[in-house]
Protein backbone atom coordinates (compact mmCIF):
# COMPACT_ATOMS: atom_id res chain seq x y z
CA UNK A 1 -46.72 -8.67 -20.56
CA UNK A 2 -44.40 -7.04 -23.44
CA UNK A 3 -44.75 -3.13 -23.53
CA UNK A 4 -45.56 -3.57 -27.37
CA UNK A 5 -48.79 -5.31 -26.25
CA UNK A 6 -50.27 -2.07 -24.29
CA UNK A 7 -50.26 1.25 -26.49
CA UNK A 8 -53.23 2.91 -27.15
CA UNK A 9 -55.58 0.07 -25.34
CA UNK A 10 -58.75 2.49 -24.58
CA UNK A 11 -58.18 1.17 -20.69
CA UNK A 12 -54.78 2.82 -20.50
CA UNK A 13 -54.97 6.09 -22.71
CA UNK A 14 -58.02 7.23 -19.88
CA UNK A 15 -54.49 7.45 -17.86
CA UNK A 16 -53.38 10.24 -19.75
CA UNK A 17 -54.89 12.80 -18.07
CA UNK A 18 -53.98 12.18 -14.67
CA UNK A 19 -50.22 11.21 -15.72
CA UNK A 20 -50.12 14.99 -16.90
CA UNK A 21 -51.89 16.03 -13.65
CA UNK A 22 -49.05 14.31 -11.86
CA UNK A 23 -46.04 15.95 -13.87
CA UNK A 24 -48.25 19.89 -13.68
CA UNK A 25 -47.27 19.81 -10.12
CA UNK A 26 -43.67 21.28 -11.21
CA UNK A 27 -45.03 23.96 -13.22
CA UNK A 28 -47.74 24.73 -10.82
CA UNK A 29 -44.98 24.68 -7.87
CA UNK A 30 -42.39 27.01 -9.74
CA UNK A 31 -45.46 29.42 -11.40
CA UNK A 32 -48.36 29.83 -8.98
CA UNK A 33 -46.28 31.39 -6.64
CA UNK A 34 -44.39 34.01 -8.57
CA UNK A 35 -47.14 36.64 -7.84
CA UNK A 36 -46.57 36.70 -4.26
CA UNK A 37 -42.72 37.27 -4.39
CA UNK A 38 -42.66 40.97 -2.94
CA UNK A 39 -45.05 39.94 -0.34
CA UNK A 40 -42.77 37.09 0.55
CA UNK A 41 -39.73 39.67 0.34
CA UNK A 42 -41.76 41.70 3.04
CA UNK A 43 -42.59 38.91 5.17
CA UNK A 44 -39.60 37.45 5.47
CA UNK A 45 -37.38 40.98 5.93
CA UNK A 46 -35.56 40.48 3.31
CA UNK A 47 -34.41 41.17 -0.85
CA UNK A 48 -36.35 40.38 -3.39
CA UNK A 49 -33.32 38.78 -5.04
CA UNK A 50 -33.36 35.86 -1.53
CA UNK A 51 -36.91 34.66 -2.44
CA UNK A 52 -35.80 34.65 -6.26
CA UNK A 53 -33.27 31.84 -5.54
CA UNK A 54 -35.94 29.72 -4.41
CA UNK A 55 -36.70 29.34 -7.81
CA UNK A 56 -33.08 28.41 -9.14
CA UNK A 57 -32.95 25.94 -5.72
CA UNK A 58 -35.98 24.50 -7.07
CA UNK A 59 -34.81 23.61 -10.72
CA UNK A 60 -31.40 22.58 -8.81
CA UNK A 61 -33.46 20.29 -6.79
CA UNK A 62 -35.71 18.61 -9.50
CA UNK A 63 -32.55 17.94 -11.72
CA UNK A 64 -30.87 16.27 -8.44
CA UNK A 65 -34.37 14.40 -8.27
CA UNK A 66 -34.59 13.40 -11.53
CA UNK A 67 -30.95 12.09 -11.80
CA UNK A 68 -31.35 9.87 -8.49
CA UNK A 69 -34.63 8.49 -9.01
CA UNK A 70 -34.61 7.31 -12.14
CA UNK A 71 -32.71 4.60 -11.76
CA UNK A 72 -33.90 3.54 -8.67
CA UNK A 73 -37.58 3.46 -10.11
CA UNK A 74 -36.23 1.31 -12.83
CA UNK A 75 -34.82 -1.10 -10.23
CA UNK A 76 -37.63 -1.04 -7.82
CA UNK A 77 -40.82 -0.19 -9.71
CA UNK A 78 -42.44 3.04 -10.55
CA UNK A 79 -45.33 3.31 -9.06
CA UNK A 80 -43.90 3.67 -5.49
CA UNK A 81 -41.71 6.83 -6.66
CA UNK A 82 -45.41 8.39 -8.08
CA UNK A 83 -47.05 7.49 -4.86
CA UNK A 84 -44.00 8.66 -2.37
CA UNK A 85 -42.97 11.43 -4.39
CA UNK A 86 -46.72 13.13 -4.37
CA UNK A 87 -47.01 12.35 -0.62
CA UNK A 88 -43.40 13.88 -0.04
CA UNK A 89 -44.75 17.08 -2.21
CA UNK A 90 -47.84 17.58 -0.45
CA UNK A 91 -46.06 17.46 3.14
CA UNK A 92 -43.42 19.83 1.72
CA UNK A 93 -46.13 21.92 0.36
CA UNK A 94 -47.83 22.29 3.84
CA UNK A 95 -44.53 23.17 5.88
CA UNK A 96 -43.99 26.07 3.09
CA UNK A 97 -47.53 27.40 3.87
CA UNK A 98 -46.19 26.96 7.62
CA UNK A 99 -42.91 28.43 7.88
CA UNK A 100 -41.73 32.09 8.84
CA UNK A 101 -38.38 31.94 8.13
CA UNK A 102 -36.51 32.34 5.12
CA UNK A 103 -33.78 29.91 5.56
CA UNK A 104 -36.47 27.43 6.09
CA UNK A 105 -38.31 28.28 3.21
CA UNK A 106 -35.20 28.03 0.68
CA UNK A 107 -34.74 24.65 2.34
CA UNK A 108 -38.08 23.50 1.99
CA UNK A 109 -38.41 24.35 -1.69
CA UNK A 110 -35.43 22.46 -2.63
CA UNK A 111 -37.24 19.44 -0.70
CA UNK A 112 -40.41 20.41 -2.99
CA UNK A 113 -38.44 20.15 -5.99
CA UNK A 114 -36.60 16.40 -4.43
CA UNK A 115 -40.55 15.36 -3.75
CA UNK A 116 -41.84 16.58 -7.32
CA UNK A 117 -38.89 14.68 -9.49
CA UNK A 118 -39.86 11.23 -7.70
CA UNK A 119 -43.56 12.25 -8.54
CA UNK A 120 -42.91 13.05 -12.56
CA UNK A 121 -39.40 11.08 -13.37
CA UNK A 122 -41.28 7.85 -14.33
CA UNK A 123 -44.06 10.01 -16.23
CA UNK A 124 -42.57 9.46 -19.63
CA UNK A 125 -41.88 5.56 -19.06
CA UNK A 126 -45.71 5.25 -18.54
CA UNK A 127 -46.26 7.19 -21.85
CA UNK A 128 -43.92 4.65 -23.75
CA UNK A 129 -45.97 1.81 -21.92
CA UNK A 130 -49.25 2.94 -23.18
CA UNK A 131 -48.06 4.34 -26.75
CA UNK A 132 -45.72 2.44 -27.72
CA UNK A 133 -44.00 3.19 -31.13
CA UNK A 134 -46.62 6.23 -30.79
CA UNK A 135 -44.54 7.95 -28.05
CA UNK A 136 -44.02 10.70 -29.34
CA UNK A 137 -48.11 10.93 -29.89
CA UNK A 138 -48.19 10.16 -26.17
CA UNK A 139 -46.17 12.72 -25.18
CA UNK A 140 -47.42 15.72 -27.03
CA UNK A 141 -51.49 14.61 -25.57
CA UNK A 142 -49.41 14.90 -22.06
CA UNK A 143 -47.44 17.95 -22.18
CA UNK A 144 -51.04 19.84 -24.47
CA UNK A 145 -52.57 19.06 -20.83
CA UNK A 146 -49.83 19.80 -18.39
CA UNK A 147 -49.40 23.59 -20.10
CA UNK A 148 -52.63 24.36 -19.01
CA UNK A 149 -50.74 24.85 -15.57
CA UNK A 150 -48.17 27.25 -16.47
CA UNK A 151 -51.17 29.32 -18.54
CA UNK A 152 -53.42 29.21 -15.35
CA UNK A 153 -51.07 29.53 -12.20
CA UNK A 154 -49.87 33.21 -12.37
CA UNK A 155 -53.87 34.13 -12.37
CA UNK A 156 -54.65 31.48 -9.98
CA UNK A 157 -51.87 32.82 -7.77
CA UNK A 158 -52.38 36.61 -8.28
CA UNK A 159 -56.79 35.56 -7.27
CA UNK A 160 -55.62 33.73 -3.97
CA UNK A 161 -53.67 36.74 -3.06
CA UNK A 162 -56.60 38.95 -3.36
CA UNK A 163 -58.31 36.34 -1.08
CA UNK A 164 -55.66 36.00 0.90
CA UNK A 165 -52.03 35.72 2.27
CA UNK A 166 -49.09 33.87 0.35
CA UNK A 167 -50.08 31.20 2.92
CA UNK A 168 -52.80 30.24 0.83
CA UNK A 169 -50.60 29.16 -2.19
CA UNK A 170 -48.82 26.86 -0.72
CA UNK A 171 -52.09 25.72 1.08
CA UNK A 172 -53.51 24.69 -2.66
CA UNK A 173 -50.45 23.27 -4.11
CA UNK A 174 -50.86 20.61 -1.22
CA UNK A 175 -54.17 19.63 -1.74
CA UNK A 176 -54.03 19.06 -5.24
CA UNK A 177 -51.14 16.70 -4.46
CA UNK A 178 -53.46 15.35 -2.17
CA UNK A 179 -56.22 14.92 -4.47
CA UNK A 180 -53.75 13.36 -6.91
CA UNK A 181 -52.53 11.16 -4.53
CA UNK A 182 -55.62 9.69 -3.93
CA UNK A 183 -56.65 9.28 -7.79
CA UNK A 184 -52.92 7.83 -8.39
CA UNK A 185 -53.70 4.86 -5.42
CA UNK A 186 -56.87 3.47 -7.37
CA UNK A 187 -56.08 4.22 -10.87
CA UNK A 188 -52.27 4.36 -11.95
CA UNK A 189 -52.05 0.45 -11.92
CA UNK A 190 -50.15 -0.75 -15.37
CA UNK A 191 -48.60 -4.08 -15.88
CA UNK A 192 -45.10 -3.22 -16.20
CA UNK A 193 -44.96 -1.09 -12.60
CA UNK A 194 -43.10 -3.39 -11.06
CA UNK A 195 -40.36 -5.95 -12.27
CA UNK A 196 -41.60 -9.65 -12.64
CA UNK A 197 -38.87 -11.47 -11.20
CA UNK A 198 -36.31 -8.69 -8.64
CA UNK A 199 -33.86 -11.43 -8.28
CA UNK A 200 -34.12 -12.55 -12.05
CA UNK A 201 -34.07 -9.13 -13.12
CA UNK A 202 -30.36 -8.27 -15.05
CA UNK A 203 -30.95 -4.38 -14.17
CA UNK A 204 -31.00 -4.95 -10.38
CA UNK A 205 -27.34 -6.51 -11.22
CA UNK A 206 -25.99 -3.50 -12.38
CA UNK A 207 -24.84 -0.31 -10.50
CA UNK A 208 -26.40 2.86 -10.01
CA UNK A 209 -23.63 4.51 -11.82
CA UNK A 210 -23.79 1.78 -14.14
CA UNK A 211 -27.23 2.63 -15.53
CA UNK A 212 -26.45 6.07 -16.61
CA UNK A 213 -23.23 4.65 -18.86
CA UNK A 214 -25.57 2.51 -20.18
CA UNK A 215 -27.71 4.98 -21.03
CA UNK A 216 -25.38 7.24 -22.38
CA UNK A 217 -23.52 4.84 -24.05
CA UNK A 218 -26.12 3.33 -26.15
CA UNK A 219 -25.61 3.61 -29.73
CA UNK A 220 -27.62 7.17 -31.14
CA UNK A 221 -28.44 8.42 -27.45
CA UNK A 222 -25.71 10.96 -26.67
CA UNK A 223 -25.91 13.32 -29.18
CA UNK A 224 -30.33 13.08 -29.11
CA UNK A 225 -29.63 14.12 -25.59
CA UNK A 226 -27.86 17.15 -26.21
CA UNK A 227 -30.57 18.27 -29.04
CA UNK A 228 -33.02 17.57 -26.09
CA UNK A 229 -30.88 19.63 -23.93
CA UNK A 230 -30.07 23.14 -26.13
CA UNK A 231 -34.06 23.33 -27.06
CA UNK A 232 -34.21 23.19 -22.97
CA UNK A 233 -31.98 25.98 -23.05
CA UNK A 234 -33.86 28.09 -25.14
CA UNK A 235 -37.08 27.82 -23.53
CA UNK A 236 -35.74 28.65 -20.36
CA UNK A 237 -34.00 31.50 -21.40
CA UNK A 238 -37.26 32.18 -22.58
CA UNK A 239 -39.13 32.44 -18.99
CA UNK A 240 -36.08 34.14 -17.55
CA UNK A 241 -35.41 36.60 -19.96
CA UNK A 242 -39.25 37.46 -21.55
CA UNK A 243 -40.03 39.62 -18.37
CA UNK A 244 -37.46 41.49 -18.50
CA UNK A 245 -37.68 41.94 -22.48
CA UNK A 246 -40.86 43.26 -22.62
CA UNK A 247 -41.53 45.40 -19.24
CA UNK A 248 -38.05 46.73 -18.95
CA UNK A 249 -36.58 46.61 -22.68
CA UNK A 250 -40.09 47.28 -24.58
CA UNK A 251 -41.70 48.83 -21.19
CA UNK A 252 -44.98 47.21 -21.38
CA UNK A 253 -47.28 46.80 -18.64
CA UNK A 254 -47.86 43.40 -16.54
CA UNK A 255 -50.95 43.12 -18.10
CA UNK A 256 -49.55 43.33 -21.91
CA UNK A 257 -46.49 41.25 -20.82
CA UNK A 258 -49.36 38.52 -19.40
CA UNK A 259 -51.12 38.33 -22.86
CA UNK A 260 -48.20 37.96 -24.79
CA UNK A 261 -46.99 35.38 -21.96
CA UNK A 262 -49.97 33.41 -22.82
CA UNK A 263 -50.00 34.01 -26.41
CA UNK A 264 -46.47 32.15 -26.48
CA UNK A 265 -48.14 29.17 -24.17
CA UNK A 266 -50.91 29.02 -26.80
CA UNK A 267 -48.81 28.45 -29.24
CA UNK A 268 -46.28 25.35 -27.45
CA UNK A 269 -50.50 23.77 -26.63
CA UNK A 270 -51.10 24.15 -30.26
CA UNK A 271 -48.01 22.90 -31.82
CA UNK A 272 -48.43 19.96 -29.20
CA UNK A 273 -52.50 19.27 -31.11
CA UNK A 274 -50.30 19.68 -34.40
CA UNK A 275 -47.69 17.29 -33.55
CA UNK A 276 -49.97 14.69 -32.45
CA UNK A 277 -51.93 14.48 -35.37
CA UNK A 278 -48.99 14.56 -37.72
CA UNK A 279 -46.12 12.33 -35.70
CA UNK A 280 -48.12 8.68 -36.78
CA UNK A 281 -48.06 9.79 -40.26
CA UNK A 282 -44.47 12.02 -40.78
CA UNK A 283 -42.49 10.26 -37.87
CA UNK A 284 -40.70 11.97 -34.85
CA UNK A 285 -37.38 12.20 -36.87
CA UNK A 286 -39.10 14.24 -39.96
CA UNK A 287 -41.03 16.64 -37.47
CA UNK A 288 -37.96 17.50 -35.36
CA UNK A 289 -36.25 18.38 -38.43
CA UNK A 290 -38.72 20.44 -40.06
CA UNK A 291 -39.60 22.32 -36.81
CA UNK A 292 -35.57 22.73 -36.26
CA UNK A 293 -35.65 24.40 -39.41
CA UNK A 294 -38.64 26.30 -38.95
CA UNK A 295 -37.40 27.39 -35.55
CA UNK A 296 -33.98 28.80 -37.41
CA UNK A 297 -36.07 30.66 -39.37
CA UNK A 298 -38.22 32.69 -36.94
CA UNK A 299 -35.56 32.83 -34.49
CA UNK A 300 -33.37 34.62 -37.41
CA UNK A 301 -36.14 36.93 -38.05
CA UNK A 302 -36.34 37.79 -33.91
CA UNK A 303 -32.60 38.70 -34.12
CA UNK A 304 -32.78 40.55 -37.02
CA UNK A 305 -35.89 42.53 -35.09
CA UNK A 306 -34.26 43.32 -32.53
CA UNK A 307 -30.92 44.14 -34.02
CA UNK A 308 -32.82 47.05 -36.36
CA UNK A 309 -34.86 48.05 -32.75
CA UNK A 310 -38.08 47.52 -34.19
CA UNK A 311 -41.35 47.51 -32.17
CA UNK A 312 -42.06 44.73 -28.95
CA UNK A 313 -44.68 43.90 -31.45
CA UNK A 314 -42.12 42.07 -34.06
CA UNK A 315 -40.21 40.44 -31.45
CA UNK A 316 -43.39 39.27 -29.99
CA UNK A 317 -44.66 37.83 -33.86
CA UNK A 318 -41.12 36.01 -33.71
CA UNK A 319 -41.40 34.13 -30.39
CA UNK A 320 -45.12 33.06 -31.07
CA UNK A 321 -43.77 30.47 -33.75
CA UNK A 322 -40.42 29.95 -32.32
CA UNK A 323 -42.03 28.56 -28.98
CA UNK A 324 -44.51 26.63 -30.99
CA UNK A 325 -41.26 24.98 -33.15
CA UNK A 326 -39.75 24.14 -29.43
CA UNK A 327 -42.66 22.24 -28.70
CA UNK A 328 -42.60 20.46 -31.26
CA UNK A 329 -39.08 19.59 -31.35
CA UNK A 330 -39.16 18.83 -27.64
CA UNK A 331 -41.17 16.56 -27.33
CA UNK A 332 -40.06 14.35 -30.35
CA UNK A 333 -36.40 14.44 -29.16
CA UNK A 334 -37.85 13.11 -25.91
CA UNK A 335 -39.28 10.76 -27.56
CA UNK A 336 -36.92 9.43 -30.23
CA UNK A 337 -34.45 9.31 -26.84
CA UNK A 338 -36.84 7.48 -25.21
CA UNK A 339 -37.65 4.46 -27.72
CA UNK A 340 -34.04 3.69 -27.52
CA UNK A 341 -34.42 1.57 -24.32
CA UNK A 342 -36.97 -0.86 -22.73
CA UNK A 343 -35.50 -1.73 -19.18
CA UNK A 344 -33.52 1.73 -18.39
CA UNK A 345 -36.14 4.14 -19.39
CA UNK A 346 -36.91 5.34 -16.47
CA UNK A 347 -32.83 6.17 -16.58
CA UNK A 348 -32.80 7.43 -19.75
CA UNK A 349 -36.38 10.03 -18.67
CA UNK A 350 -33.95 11.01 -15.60
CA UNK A 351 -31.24 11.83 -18.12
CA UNK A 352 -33.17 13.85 -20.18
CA UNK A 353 -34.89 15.59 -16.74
CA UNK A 354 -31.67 15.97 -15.25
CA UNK A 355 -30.24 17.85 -18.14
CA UNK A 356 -33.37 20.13 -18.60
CA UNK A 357 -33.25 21.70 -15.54
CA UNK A 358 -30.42 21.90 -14.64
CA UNK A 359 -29.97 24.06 -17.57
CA UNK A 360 -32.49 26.05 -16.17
CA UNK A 361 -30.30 27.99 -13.67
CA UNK A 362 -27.44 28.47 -16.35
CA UNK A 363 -30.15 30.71 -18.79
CA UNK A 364 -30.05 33.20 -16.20
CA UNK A 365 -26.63 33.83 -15.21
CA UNK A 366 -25.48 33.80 -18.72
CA UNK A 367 -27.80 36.74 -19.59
CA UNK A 368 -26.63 38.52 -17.15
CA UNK A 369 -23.19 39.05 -18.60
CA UNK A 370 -24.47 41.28 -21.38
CA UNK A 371 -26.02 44.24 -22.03
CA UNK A 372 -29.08 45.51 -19.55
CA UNK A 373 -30.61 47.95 -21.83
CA UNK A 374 -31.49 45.47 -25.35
CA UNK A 375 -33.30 42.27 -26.26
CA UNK A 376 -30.40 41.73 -28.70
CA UNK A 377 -28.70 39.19 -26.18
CA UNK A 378 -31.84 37.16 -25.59
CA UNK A 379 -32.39 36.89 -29.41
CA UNK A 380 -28.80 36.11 -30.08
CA UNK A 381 -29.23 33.37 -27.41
CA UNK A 382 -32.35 31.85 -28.65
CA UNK A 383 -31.45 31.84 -32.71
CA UNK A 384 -27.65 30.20 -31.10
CA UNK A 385 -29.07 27.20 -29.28
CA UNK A 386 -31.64 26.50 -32.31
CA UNK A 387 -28.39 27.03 -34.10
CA UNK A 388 -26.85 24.15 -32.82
CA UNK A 389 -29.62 22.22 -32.38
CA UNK A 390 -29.83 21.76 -36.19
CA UNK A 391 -26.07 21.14 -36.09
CA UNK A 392 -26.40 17.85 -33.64
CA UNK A 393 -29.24 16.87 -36.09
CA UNK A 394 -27.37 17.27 -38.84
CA UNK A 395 -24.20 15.17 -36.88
CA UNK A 396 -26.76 12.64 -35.71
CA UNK A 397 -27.94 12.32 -39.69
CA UNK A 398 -24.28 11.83 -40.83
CA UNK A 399 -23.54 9.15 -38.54
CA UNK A 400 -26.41 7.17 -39.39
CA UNK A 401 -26.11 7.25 -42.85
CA UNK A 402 -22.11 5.86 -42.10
CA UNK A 403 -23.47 2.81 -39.99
């Protein structure tokens, strides 16, 4: 059966909500957690700054993840990287709840983050299968549900602790992999899991290494991939840099820093509703344009805030719509990557993973270079890679008008 013959049938879009369960493990596995950090610090005997790399090992590992399994799932069939990937996760899941020793721990989570990328690397394949020339629809009904984890786990982490031990977190994560397992085994069933013919099959001819240059080499891919990549950038930036803007810049309390945390996550779940209803009428292209502009705009206005060292309250009126024009243009870069390719997809989803977190460990490191004492830095950061993400559009926009 031809992928153009399944989007939108009413027997696969009831899949949507438990392909977004299956990719909300990796928010709920780097978020949930982050609450019980000190305690972990104390438990262990040692810094703070030891049980904080378990977050950067993490986003190392799911980028390693992403850029091994995806071509192997395209080779030998998805659904047996969803269904080992979420039993590899919830294993993981349990030794963390079980282990007492830091090293361990550190070791484990990048195992996590291994388990989790063989879970969520074919996600976006499935979406194309059921959407079609709609992908970009797909995608935004996926991601609307999967933020629900990052808005939820701090709380759900901070109630277990008052329950509980750090144990417990780790305890939870597992079973919901269990749980998903189990829903996966009876329901994700499509009928382009697995190829028809292995032996007839031209992408089981080519290398591993091959798949990526063809994936990269495709006509209109490479420079998609690096728009795809800088919007990465900023967000991350974003959830390294945000809690340090507003409790130690602005000085705000957790609690204030938590409502504008979720005010920003309300506003990537709305753009998502916005983008869904729009994308079948404007087009992926024309909405990652406008919100590329739009996102210019308000990340102007947050350097221009803090530059004049105006109240948290403007900076946090700038990064309301600037996360909500990420969304947006997220999601359709994905997307317009993603319709590209029929046979590598899961390749070309592993790309696009591989890129976006590993990024994540570079948003850090690159803040810490400048100044301690002002948002100006984060700002400048933010308006840059929106900066050039116009510029790629604009380069992509050139060269098709010259072919």
């Amino acid at each position: 059966m031809s992928t153009h013959s399944l989007p939108a049938a009413p027997q696969f879009t009831r899949l949507i909500p438990l392909l977004a369960a299956i990719i909300a493990i990796t928010p709920l596995a780097i978020d949930m957690y982050l609450p019980a950090m000190t305690m972990l610090a104390t438990e262990f005997h040692t810094p703070i700054t030891d049980i904080q790399q378990s977050v950067s090992l993490y986003l190392l590992g799911y980028s390693a993840g992403m850029f091994v399994f995806g071509p192997l799932a395209d080779k030998w069939g998805r659904r047996h990287f969803v269904i080992f990937g979420l039993i590899s996760f919830m294993l993981t899941s349990l030794a963390l709840a079980l282990t007492t020793h830091i090293q361990l721990f550190l070791i484990l989570r990048f195992l996590q983050a291994l388990s989790g990328a063989a879970a969520t690397v074919v996600i976006p394949s499935y979406v194309k299968d059921i959407y079609g020339k709609d992908t970009a629809k797909g995608m935004s009904y996926v991601m609307l549900i999967m933020m629900l984890a990052p808005l939820i786990a701090p709380s759900i982490g901070s109630f277990i602790l008052t329950l509980g031990n750090w144990h417990m977190i780790f305890l939870l994560t597992s079973a919901y992999a269990f749980i998903i397992t189990i829903i996966a085994l009876y329901q994700l069933k499509l009928p382009n899991d697995m190829p028809h013919n292995k032996q007839k099959d031209p992408l089981n001819q080519v290398s591993f290494l091959k798949n990526y240059k063809i994936v990269f080499t495709k006509p209109g891919v490479a420079l998609n991939i690096m728009v795809s990549f800088v919007i990465s950038f900023a967000f991350f930036s974003y959830i390294t840099a945000s809690p340090f803007v507003f409790m130690d810049v602005f000085g705000l309390p957790p609690e204030q820093f938590a409502i504008i945390f979720t005010a920003n996550v309300g506003a990537l779940m709305l753009a998502n509703v916005i983008n869904s209803r729009l994308v079948t009428r404007f087009g992926a292209d024309a909405l990652l344009r406008i919100a590329t502009v739009l996102a210019v705009i308000a990340g102007a206005f947050l350097l221009t805030f803090n530059m004049l060292n105006l109240d948290y309250r403007y900076t946090a009126a700038a990064l309301t719509p600037l996360m909500g024009c990420l969304g947006i243009m997220s999601v359709n870069a994905d997307a317009i990557v993603l319709m590209k390719f029929q046979k590598e997809i899961s390749t070309a989803s592993a790309v696009i993973g591989t890129l976006k977190f590993g990024c994540g460990a570079l948003g850090g490191p690159i803040l810490a270079l400048f100044a301690k004492n002002s948002a100006t830095p984060f700002a400048t950061l933010m308006l840059c890679a929106v900066i050039i993400a116009a510029v790629l559009q604009t380069l992509i926009h050139i060269k098709k008008g010259h072919t």
